[in-house]
N, C-alpha and C. Protein backbone atom coordinates (compact mmCIF):
# COMPACT_ATOMS: atom_id res chain seq x y z
N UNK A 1 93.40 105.83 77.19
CA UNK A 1 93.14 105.53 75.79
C UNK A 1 92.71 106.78 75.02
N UNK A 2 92.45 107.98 76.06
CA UNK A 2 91.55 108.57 75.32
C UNK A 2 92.42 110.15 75.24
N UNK A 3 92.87 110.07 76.22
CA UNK A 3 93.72 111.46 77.00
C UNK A 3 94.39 112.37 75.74
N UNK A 4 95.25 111.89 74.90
CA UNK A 4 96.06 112.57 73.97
C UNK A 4 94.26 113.04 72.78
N UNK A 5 93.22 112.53 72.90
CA UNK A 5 92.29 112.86 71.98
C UNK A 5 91.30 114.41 72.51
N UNK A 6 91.40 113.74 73.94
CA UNK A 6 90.31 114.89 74.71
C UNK A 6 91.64 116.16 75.30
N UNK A 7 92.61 115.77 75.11
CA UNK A 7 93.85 117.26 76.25
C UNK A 7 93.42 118.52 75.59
N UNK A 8 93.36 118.44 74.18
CA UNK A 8 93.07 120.13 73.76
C UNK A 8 92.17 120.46 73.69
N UNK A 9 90.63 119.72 74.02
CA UNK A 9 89.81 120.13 74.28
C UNK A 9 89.56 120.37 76.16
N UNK A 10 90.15 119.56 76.57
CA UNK A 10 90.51 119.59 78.56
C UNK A 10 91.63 121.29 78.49
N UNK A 11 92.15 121.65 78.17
CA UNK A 11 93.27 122.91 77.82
C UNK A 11 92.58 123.83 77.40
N UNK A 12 91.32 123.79 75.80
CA UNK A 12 90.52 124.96 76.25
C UNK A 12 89.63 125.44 77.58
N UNK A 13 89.49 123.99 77.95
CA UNK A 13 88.13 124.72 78.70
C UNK A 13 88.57 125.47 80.09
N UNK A 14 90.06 124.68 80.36
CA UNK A 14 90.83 124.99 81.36
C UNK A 14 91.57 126.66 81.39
N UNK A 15 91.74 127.15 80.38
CA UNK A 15 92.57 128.47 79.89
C UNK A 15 91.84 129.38 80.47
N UNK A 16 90.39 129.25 80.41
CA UNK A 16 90.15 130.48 80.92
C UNK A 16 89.86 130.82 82.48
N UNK A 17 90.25 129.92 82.99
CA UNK A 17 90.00 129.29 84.44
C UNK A 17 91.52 129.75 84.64
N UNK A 18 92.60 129.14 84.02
CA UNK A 18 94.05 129.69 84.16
C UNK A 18 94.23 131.21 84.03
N UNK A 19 93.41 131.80 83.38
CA UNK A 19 94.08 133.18 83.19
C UNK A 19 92.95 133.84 84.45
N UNK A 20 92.62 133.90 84.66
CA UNK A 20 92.15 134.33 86.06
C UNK A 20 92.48 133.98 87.82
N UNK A 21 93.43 133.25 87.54
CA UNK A 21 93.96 132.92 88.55
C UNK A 21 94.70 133.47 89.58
N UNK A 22 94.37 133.81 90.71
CA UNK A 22 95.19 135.08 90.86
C UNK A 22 96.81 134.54 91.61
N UNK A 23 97.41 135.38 91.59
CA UNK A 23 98.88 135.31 91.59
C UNK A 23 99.07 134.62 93.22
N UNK A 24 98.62 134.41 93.73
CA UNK A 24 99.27 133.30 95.13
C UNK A 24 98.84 132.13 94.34
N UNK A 25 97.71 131.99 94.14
CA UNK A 25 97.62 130.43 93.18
C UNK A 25 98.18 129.92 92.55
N UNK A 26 99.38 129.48 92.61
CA UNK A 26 100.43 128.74 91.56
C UNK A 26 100.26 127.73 91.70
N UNK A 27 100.74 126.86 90.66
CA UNK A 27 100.68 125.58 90.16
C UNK A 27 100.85 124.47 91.68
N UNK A 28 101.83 125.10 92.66
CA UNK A 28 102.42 124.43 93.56
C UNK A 28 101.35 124.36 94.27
N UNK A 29 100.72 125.23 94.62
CA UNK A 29 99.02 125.43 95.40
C UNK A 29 98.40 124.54 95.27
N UNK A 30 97.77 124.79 93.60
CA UNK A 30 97.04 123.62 93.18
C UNK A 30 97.30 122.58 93.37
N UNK A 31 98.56 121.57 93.11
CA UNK A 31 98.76 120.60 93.01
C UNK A 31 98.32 120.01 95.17
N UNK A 32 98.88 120.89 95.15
CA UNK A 32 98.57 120.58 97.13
C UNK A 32 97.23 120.57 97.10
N UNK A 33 96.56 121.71 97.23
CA UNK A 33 95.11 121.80 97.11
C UNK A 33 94.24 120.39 96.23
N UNK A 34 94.59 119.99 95.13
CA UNK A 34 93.98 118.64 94.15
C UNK A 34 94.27 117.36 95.51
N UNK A 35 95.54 117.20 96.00
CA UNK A 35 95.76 116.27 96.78
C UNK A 35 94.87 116.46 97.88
N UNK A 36 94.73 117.27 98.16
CA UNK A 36 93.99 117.52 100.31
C UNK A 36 92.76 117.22 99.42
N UNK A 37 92.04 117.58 98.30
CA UNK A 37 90.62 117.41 97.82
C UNK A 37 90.47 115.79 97.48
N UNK A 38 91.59 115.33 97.01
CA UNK A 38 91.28 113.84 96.54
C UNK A 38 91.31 113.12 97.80
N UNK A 39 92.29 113.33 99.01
CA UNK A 39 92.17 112.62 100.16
C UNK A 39 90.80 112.34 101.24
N UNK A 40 90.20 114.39 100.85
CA UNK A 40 89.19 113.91 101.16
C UNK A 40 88.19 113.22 100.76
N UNK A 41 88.56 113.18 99.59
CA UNK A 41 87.32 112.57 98.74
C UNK A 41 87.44 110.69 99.30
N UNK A 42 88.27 110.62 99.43
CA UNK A 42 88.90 109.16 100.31
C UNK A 42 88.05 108.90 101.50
N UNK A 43 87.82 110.09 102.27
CA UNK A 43 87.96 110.02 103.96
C UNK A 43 86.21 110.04 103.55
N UNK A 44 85.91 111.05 103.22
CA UNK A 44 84.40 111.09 102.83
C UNK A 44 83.66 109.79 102.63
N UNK A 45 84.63 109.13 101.72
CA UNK A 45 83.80 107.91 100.82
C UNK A 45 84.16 106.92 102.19
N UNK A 46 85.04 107.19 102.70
CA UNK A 46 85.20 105.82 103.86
C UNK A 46 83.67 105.97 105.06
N UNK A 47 83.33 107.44 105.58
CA UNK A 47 82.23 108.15 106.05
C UNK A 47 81.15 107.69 105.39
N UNK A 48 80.73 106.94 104.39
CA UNK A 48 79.74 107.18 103.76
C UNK A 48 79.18 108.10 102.85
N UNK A 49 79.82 109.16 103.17
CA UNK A 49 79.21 110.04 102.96
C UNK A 49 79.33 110.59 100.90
N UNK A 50 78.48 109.95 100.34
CA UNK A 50 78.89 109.94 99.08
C UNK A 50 78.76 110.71 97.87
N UNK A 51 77.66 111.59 98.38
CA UNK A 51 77.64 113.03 98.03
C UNK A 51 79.24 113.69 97.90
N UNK A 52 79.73 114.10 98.83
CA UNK A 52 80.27 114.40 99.64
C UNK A 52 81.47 113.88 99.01
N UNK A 53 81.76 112.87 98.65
CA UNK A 53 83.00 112.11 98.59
C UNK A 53 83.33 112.29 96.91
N UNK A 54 82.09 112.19 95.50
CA UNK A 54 82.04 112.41 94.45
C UNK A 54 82.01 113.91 94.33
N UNK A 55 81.43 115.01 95.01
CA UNK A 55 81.67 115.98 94.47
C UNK A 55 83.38 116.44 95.23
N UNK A 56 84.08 115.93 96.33
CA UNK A 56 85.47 116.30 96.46
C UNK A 56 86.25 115.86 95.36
N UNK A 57 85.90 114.73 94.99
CA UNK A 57 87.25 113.94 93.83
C UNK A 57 86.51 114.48 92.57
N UNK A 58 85.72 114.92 92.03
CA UNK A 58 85.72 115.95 91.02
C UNK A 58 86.14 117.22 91.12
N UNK A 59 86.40 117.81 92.41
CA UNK A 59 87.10 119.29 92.89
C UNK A 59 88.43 119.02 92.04
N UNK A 60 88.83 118.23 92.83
CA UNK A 60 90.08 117.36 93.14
C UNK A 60 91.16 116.85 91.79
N UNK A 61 90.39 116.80 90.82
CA UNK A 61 90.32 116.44 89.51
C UNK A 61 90.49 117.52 88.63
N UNK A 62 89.76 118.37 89.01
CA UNK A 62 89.55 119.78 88.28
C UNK A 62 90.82 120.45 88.37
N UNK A 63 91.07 120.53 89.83
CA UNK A 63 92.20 121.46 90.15
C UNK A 63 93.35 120.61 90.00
N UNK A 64 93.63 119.29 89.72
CA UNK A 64 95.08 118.70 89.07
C UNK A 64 95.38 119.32 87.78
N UNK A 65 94.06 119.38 86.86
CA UNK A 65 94.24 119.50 85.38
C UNK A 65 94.28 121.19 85.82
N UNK A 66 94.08 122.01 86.12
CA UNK A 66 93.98 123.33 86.52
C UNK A 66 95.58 123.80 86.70
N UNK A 67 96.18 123.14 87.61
CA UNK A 67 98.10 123.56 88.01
C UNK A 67 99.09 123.41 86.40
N UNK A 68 98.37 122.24 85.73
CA UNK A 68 99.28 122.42 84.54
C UNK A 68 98.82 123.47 83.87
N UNK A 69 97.96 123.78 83.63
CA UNK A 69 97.19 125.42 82.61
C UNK A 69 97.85 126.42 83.20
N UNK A 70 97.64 125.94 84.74
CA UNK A 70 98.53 128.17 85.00
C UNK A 70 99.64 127.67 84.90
N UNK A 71 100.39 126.38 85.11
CA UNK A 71 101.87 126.75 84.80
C UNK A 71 102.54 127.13 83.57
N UNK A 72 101.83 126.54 82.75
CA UNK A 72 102.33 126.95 80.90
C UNK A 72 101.48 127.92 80.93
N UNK A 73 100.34 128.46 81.68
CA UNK A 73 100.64 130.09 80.70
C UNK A 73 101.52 131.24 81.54
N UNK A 74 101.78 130.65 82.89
CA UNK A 74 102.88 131.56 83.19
C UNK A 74 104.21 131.54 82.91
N UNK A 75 104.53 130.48 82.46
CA UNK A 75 105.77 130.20 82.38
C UNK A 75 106.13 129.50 83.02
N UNK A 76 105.91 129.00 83.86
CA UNK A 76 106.62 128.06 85.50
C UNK A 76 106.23 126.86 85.04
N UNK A 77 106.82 126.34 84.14
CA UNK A 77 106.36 124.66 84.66
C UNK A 77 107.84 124.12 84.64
N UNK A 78 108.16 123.16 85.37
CA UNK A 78 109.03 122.86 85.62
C UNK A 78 109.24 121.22 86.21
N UNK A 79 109.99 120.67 86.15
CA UNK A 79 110.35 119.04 86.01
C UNK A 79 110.12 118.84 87.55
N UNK A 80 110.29 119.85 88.42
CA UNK A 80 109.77 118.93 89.76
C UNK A 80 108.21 119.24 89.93
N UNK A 81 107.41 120.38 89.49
CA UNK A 81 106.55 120.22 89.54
C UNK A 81 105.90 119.18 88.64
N UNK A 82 105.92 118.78 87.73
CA UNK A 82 105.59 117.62 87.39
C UNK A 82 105.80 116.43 88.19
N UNK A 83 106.94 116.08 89.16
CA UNK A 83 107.43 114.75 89.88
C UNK A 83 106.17 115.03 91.03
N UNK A 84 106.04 116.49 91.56
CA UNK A 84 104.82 116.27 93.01
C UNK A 84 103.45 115.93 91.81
N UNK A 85 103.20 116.39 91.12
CA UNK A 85 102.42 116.21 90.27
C UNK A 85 101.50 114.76 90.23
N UNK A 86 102.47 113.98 90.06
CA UNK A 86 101.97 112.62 89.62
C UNK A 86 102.52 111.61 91.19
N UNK A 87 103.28 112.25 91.83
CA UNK A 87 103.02 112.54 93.22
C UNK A 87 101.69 112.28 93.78
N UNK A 88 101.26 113.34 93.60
CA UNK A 88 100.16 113.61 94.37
C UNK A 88 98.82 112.70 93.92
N UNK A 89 98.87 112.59 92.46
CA UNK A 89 97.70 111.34 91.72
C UNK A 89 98.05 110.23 92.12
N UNK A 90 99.18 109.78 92.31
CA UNK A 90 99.03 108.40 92.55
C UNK A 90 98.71 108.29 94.10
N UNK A 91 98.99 109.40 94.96
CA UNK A 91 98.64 108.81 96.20
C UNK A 91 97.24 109.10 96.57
N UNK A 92 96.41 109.82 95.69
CA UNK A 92 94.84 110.05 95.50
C UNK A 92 94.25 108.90 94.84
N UNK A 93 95.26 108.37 93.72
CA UNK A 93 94.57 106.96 93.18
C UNK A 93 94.53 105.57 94.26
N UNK A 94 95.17 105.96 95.00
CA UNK A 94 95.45 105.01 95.97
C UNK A 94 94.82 104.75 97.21
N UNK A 95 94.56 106.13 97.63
CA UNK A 95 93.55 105.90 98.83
C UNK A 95 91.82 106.11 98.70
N UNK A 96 91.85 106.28 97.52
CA UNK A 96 90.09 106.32 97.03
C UNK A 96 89.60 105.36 96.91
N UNK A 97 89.84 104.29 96.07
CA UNK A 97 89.61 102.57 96.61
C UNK A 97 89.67 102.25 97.69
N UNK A 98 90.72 102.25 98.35
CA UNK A 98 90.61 102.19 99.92
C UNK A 98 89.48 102.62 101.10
N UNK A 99 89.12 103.97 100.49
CA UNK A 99 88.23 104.90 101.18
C UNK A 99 87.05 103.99 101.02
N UNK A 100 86.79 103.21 99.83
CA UNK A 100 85.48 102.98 99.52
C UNK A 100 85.64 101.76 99.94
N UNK A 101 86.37 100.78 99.86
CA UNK A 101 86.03 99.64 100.81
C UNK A 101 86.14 99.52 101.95
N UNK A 102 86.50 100.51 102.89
CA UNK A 102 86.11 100.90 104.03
C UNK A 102 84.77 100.91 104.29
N UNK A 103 84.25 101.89 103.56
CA UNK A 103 82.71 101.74 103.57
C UNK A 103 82.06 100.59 103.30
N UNK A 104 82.19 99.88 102.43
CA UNK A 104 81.65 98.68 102.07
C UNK A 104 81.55 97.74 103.12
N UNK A 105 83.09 97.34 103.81
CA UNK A 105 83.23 96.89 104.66
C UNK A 105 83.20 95.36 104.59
N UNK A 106 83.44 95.10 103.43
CA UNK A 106 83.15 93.59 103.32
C UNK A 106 84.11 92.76 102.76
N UNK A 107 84.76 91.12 103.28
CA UNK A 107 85.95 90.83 102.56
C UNK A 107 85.94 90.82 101.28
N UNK A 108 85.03 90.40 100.80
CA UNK A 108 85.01 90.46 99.00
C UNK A 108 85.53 91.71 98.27
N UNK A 109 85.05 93.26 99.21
CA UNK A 109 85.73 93.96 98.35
C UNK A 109 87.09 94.24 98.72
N UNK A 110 87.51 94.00 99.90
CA UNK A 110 88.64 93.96 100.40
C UNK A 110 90.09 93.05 99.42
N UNK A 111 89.09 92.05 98.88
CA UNK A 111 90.06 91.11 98.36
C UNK A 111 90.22 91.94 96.86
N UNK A 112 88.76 92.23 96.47
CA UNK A 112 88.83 93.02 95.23
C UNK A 112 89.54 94.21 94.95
N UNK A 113 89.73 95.06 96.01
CA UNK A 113 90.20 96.51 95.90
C UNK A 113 92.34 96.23 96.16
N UNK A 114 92.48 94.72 96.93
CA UNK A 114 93.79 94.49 97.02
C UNK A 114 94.47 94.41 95.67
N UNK A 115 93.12 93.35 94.46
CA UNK A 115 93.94 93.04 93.62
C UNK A 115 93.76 94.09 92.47
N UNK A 116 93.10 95.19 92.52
CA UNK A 116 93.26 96.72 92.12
C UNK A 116 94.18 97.12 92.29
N UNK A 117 94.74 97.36 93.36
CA UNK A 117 95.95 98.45 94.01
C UNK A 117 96.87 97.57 93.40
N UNK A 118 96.85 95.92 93.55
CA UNK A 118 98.33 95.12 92.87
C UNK A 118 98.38 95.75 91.26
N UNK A 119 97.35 95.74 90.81
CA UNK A 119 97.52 96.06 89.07
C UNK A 119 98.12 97.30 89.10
N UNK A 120 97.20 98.21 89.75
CA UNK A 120 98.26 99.78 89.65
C UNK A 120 99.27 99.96 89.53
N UNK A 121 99.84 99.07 90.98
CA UNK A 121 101.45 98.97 91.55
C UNK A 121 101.86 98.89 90.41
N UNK A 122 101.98 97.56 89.76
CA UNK A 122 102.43 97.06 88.57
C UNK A 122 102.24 98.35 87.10
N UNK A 123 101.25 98.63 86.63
CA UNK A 123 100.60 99.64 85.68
C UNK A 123 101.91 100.26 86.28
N UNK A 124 102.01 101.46 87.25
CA UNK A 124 102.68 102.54 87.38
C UNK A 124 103.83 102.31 86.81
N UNK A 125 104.60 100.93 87.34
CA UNK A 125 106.11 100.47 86.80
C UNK A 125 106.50 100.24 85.30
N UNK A 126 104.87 99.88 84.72
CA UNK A 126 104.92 99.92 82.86
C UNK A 126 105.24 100.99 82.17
N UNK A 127 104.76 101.92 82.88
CA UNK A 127 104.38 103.49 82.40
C UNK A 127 106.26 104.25 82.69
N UNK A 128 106.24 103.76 83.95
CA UNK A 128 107.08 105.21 84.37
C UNK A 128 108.41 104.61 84.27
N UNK A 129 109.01 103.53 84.19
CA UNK A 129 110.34 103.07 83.30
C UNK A 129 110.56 103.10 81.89
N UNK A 130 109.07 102.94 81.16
CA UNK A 130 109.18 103.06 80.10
C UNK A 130 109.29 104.37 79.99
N UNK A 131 108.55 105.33 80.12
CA UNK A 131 108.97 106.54 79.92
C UNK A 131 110.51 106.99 80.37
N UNK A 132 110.84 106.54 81.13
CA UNK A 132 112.38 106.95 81.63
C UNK A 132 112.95 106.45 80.95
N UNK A 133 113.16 105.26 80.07
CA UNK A 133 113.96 104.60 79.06
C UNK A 133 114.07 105.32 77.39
N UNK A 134 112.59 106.20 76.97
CA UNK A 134 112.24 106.46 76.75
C UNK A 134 113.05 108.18 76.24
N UNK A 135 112.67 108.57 78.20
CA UNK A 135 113.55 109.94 77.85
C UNK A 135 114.90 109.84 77.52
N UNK A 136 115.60 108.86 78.24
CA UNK A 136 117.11 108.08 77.79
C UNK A 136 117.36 108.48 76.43
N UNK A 137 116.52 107.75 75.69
CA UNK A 137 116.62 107.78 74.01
C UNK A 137 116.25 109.44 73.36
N UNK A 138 115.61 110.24 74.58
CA UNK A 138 115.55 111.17 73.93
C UNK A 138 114.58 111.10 72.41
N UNK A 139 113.51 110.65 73.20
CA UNK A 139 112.36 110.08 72.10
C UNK A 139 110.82 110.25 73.04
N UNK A 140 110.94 110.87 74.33
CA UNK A 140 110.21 111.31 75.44
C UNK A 140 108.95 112.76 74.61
N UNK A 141 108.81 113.52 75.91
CA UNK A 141 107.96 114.58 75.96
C UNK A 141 108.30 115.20 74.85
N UNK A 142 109.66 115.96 74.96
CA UNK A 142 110.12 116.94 74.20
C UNK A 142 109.79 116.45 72.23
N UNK A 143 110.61 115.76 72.28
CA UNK A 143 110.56 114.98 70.58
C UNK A 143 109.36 114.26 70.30
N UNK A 144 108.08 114.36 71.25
CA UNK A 144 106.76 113.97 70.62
C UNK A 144 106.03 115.45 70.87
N UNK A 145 106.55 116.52 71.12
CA UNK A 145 105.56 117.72 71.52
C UNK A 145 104.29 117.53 72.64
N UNK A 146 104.86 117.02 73.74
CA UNK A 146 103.73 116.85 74.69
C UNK A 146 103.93 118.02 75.89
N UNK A 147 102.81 118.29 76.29
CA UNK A 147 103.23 119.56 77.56
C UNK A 147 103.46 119.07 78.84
N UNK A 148 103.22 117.39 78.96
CA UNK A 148 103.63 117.03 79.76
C UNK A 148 105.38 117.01 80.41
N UNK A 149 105.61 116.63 81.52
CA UNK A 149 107.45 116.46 82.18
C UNK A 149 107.61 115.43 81.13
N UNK A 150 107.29 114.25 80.94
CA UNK A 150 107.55 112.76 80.33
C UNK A 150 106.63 112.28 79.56
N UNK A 151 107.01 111.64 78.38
CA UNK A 151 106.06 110.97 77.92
C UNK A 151 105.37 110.20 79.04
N UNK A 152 104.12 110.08 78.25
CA UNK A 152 103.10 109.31 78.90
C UNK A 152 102.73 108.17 77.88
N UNK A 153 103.34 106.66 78.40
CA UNK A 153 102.77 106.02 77.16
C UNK A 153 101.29 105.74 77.00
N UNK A 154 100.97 105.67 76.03
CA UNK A 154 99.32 105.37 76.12
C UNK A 154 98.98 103.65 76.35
N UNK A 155 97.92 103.98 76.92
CA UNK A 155 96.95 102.60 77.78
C UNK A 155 95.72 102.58 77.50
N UNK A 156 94.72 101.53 77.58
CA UNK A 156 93.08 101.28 77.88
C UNK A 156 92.96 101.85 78.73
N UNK A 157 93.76 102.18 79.92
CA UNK A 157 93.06 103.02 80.63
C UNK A 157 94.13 104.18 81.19
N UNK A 158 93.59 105.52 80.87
CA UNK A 158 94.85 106.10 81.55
C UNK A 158 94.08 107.22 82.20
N UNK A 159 94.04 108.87 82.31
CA UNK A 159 93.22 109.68 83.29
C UNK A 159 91.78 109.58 82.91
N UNK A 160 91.31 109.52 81.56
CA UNK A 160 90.04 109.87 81.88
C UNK A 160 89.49 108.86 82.04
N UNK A 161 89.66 107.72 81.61
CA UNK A 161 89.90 106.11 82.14
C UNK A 161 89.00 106.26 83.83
N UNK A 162 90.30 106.77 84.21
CA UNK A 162 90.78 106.70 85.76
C UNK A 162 89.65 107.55 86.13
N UNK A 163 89.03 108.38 85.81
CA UNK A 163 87.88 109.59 86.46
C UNK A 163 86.99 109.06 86.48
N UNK A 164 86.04 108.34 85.23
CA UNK A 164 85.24 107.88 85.05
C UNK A 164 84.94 106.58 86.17
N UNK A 165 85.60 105.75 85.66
CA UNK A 165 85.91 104.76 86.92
C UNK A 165 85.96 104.65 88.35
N UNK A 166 86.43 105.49 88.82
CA UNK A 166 86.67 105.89 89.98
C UNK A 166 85.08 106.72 90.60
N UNK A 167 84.68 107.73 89.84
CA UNK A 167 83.20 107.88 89.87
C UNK A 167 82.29 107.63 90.28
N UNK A 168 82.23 106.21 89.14
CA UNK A 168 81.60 104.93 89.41
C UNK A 168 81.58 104.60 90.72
N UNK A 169 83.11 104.31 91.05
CA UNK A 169 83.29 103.59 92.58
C UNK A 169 82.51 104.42 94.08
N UNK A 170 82.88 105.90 93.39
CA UNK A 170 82.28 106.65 94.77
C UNK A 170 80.45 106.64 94.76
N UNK A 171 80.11 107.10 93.42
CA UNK A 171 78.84 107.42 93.31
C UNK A 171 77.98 106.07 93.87
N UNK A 172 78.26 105.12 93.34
CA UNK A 172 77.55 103.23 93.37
C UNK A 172 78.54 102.75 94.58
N UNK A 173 78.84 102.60 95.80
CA UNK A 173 79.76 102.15 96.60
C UNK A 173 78.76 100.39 96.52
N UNK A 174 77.80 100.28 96.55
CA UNK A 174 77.41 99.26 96.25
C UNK A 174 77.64 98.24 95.70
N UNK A 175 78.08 98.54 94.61
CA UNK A 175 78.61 97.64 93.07
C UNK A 175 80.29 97.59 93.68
N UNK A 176 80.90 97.99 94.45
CA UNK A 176 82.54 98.47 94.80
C UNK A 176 83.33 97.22 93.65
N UNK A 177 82.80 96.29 94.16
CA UNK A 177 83.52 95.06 94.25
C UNK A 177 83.62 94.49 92.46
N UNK A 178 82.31 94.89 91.87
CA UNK A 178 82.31 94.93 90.54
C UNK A 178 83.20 96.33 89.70
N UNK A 179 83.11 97.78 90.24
CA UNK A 179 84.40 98.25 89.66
C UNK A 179 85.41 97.76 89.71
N UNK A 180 85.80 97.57 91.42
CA UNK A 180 87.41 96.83 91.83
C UNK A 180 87.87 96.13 90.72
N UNK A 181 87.00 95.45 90.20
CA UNK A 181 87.25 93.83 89.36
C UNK A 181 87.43 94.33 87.98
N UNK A 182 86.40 95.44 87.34
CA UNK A 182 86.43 95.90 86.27
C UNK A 182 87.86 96.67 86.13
N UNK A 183 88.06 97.35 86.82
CA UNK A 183 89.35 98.28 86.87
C UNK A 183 90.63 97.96 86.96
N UNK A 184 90.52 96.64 87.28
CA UNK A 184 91.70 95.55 87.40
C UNK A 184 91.51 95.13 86.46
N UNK A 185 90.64 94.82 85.81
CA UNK A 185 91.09 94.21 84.33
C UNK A 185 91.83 94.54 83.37
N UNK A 186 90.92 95.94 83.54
CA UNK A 186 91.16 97.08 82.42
C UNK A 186 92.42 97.14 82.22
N UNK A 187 93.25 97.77 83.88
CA UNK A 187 94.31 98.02 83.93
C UNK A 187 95.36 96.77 83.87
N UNK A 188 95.28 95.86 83.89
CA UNK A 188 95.69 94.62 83.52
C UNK A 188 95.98 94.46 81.87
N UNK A 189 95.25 94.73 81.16
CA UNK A 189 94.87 94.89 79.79
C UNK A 189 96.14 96.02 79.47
N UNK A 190 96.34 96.88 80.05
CA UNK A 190 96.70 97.42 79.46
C UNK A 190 98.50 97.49 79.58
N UNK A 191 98.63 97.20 81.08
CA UNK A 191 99.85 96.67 80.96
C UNK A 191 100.68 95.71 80.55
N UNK A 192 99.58 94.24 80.14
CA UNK A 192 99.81 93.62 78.87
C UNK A 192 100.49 94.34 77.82
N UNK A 193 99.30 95.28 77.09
CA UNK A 193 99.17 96.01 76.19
C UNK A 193 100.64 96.83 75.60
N UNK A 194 101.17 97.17 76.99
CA UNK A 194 102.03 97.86 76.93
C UNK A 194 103.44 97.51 76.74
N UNK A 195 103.87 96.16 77.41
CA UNK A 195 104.45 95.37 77.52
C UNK A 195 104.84 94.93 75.85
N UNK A 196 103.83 94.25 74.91
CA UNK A 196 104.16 94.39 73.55
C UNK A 196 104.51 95.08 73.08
N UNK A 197 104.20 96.48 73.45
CA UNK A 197 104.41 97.72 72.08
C UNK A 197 105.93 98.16 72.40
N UNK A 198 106.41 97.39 73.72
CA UNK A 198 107.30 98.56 74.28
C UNK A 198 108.76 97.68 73.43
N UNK A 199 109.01 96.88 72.69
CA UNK A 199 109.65 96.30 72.11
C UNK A 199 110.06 97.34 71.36
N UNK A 200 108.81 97.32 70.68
CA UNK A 200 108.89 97.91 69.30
C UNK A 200 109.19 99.96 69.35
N UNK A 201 108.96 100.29 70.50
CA UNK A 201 109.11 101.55 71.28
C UNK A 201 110.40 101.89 71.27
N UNK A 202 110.82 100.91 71.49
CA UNK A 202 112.28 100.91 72.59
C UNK A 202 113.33 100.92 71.26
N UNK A 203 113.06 99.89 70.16
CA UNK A 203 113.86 100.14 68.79
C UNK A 203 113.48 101.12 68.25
N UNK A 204 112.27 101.90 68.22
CA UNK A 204 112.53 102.89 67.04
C UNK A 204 113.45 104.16 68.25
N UNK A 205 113.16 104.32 69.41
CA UNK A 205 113.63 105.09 69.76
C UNK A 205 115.44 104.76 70.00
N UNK A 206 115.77 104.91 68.83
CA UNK A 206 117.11 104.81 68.87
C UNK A 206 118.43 105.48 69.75
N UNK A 207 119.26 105.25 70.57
CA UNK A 207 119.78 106.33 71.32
C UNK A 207 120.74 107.07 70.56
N UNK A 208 120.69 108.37 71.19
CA UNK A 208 121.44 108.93 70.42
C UNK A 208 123.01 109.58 71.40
């Protein structure tokens, strides 16, 4: 909801972190490096260990938004690095819930964190056809000026959504079962959400 409001302020703070980067560090690095940090942040939180598990998936976080900065200021960004890209988030969004009801260990959140991962499943398929229908029309990234590979349609909940939230889940493993539920809503909400607008999306973006 919030992402297209906070990116150019997430892009300054990131630039100067990008221009110091030294030259083996490419975008491709990072993006590997964000994944091995979010997994652990998974394995950690399944350990207990929750220190441990919140400060990896903020590493982890840092250095996703970090690979797009050095790639646009070197020049290298490119359409498959974007595909490992969101790659690599969704399979970090995926096993961090997991990680944490491991820990929990209890059916309630088990049932809760299933019907999380079902909304995602679903969420991802709102997002990423529409955007492909989207680029079709040639009404995508390019013709809205985004630095992203693809449009990204907007949601109630989309990355910083997703940070915050997720946070929550590692920092409070306690409450699990009340994020699970909250985060499924949210994201429920929004693929509703999305579902309406995409009517009206889909006509203005006329093909050409």
């Amino acid at each position: 909801m919030i992402d297209r409001a906070v990116r150019p302020m997430k892009d300054r703070l990131l630039e100067p972190l990008a221009a110091v980067a030294p030259r083996w560090c490419g975008p491709l690095v990072l993006t590997v490096a964000a994944l091995v940090a979010g997994l652990a942040a998974a394995a950690t939180a399944a350990a207990g260990l929750i220190a441990w598990s919140v400060t990896l998936w903020l590493v982890g976080r840092l250095l996703d938004g970090l690979d797009g900065a050095v790639a646009r200021r070197r020049g290298t960004s490119s359409d498959l690095g974007g595909y490992l890209d969101i790659l690599a988030d969704t399979t970090v969004y995926a096993a961090v819930p997991i990680g944490v009801a491991v820990a929990v260990a209890d059916r309630a959140a088990w049932i809760a964190v299933a019907v999380l991962l079902a909304t995602l499943y679903v969420n991802v398929v709102s997002w990423a056809y529409l955007a492909a229908l989207l680029e079709k029309r040639r009404a995508g990234a390019v013709a809205n000026g985004e630095p992203t590979s693809v449009h990204m349609p907007a949601g109630l909940v989309e990355g910083a959504e997703t940070i915050v939230l997720y946070t929550l889940m590692l920092a409070v493993p306690s409450l699990a079962v009340v994020w699970f539920v909250l985060m499924a809503a949210l994201v429920a909400v929004t693929v509703v959400g999305r579902a309406v607008c995409a009517p009206g999306a889909l006509r203005d973006a006329v093909p050409r």
